[in-house]
C-alpha atoms as a PDB file:
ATOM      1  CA  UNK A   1     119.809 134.240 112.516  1.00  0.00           C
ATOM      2  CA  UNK A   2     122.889 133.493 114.668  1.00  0.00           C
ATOM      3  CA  UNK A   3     126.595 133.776 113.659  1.00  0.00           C
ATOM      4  CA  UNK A   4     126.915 130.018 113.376  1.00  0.00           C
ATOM      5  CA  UNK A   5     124.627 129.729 111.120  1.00  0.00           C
ATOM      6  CA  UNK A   6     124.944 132.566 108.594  1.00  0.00           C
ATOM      7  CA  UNK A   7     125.961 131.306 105.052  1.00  0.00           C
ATOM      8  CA  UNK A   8     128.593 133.895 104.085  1.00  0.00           C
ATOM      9  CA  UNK A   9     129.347 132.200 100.341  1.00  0.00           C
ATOM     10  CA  UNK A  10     124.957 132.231 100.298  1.00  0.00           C
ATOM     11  CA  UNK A  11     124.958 136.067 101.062  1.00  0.00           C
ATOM     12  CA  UNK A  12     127.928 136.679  98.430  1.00  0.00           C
ATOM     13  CA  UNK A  13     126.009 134.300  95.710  1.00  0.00           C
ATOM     14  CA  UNK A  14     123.004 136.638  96.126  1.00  0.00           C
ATOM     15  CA  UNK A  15     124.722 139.810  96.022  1.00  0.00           C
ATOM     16  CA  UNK A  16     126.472 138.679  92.965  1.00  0.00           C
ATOM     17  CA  UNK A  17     122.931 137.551  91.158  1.00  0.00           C
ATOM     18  CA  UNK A  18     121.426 141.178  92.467  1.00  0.00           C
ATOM     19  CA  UNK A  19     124.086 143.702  91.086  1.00  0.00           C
ATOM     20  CA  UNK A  20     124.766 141.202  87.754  1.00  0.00           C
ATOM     21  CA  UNK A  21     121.406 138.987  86.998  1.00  0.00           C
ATOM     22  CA  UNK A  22     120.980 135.601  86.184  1.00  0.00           C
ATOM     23  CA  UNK A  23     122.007 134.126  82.348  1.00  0.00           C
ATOM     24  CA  UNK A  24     118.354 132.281  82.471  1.00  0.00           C
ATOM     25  CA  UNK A  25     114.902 133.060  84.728  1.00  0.00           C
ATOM     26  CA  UNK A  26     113.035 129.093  84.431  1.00  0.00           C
ATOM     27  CA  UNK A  27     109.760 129.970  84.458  1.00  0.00           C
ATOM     28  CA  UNK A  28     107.194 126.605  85.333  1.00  0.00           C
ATOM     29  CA  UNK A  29     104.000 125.906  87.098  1.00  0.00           C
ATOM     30  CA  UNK A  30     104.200 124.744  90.782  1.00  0.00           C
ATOM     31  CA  UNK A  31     101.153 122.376  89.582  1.00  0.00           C
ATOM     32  CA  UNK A  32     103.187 120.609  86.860  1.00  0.00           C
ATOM     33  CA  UNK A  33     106.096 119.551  89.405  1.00  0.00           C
ATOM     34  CA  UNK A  34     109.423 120.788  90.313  1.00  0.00           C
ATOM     35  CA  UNK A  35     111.601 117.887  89.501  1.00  0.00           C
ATOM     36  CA  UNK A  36     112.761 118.788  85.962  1.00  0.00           C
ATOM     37  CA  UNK A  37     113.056 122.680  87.116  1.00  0.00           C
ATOM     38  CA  UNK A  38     115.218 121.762  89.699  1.00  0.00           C
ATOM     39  CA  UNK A  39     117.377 119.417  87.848  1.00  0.00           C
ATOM     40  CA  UNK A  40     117.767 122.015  84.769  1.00  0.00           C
ATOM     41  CA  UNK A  41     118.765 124.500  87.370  1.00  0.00           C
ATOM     42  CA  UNK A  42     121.564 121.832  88.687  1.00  0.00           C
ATOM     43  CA  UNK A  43     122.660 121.216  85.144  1.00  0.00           C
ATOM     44  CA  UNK A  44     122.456 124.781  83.890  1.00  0.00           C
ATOM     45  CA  UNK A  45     124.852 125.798  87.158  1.00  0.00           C
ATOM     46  CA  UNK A  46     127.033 122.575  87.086  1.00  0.00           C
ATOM     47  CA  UNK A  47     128.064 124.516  83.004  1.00  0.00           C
ATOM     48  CA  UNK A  48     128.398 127.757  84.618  1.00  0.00           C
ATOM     49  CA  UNK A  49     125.762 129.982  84.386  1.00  0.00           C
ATOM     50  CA  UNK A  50     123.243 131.941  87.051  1.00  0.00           C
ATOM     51  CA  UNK A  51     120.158 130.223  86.895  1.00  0.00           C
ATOM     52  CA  UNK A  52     116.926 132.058  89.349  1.00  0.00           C
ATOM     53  CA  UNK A  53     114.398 129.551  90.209  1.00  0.00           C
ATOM     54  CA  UNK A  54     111.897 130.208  92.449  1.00  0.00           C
ATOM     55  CA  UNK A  55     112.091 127.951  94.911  1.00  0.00           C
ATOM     56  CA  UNK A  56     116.119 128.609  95.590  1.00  0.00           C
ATOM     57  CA  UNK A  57     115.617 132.514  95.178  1.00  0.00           C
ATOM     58  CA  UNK A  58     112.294 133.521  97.203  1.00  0.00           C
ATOM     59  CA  UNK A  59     111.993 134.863 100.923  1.00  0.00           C
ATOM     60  CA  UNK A  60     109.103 135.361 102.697  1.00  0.00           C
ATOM     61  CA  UNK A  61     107.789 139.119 102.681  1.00  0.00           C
ATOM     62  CA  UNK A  62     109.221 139.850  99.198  1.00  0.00           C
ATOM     63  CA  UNK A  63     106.268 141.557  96.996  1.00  0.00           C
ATOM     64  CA  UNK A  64     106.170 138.431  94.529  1.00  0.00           C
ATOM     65  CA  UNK A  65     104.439 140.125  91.314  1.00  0.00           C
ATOM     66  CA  UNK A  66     107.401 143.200  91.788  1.00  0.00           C
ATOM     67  CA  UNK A  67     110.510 140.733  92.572  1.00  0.00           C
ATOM     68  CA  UNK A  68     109.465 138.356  89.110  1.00  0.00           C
ATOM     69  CA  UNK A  69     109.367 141.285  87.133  1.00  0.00           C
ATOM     70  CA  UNK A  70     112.631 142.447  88.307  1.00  0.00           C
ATOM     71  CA  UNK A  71     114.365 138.568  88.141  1.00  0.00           C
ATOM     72  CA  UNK A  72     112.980 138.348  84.452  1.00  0.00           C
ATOM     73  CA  UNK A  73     114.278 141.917  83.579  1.00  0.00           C
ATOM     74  CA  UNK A  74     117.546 140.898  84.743  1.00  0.00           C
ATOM     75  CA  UNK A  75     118.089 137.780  83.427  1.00  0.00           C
ATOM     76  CA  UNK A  76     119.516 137.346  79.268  1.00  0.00           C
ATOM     77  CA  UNK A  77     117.505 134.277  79.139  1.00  0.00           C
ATOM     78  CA  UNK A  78     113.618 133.076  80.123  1.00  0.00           C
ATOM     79  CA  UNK A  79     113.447 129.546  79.865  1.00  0.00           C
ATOM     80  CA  UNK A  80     109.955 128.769  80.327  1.00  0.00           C
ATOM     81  CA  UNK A  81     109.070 125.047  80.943  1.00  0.00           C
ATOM     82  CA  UNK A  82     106.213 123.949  79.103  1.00  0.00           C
ATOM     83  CA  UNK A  83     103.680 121.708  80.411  1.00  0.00           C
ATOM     84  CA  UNK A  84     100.013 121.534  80.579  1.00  0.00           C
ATOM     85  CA  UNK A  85      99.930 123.655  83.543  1.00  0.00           C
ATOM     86  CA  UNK A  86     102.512 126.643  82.386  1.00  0.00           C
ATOM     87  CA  UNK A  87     100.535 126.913  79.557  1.00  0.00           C
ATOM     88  CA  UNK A  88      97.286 127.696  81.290  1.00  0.00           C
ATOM     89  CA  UNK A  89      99.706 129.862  84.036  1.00  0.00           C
ATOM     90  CA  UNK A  90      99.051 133.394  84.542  1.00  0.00           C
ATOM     91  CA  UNK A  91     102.095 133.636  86.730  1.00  0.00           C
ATOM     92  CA  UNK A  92     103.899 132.172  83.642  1.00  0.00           C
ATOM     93  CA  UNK A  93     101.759 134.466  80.998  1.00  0.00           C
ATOM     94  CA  UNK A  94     103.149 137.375  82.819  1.00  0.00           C
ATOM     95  CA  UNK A  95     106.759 136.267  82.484  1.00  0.00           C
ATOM     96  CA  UNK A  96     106.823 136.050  78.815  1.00  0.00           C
ATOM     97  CA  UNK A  97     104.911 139.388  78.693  1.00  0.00           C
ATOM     98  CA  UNK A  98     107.891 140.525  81.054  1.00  0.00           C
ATOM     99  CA  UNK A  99     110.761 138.903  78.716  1.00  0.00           C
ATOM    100  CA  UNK A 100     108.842 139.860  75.597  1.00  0.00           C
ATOM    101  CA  UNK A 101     108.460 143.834  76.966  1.00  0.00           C
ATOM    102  CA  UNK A 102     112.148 143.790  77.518  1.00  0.00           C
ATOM    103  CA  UNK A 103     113.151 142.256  74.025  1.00  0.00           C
ATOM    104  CA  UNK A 104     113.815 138.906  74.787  1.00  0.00           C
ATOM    105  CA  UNK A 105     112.284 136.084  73.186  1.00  0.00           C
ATOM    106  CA  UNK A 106     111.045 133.480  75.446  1.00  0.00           C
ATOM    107  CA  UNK A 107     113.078 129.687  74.990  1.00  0.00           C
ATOM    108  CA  UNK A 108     110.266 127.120  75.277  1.00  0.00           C
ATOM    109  CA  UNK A 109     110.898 123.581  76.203  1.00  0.00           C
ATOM    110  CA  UNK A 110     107.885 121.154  75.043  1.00  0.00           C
ATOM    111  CA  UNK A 111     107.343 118.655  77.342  1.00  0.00           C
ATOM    112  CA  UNK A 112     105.387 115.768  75.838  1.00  0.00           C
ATOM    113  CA  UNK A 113     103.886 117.322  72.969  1.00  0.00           C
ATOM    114  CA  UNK A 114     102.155 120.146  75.865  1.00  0.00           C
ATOM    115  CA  UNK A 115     102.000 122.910  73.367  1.00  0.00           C
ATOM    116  CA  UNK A 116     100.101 120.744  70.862  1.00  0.00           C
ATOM    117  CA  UNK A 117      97.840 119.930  72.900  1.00  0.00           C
ATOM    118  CA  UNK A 118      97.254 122.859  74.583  1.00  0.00           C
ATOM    119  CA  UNK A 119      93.606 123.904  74.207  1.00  0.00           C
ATOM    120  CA  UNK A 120      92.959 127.342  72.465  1.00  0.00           C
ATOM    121  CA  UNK A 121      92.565 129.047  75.349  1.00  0.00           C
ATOM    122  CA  UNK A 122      95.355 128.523  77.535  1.00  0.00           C
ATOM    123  CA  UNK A 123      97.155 131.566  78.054  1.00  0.00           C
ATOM    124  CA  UNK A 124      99.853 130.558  75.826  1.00  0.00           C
ATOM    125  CA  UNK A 125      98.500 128.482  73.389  1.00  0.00           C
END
């Protein structure tokens, strides 16, 4: 990366997030959309807190399974956004066995009735 294009206040923002954590980890399914992640991430950050989603926080090469244990560990908060397809996640499963392993309870958002409908077995149902 050249000098001109190096994002100093980037590089400071991620330092910050790696030595304190983030207030909530939003935890979704690719499959389900990124719209309403990304927008609760803009609203979340526009009141103040650190918000790690993955599409703003991941680099190539990173070890994914090791790096979303450590972001959930780190984080007060796992927001987990709850559609069809996060239910039925094992990327998301392994989250809230993450949060819950660390004492934190899991903050659910239904999205249209998802959990209700959920079949038996999705992975969080």
């Amino acid at each position: 990366m050249s000098d001109d294009t190096f994002n100093h206040g980037s590089l400071i923002s991620r330092l910050v997030d790696w030595v304190f954590g983030f207030d909530f980890f939003l935890s979704y399914n690719h499959g389900d959309g990124k719209n309403y992640p990304g927008q609760l991430k803009r609203r979340l950050e526009r009141g103040g807190f650190r918000v790690f989603l993955d599409q703003a926080e991941y680099v190539a090469g990173l070890d994914l399974r090791r790096e979303t244990g450590r972001h959930v560990r780190r984080s007060r908060k796992l927001v987990v956004v709850g559609r069809a397809g996060a239910l039925k996640s094992p990327w998301v499963k392994r989250e809230v066995d993450v949060a819950l392993a660390n004492g934190k309870i899991p903050v659910i958002i239904n999205i249209n009735g998802a959990i209700e409908a959920a079949a038996g077995d999705a992975a969080l149902a």
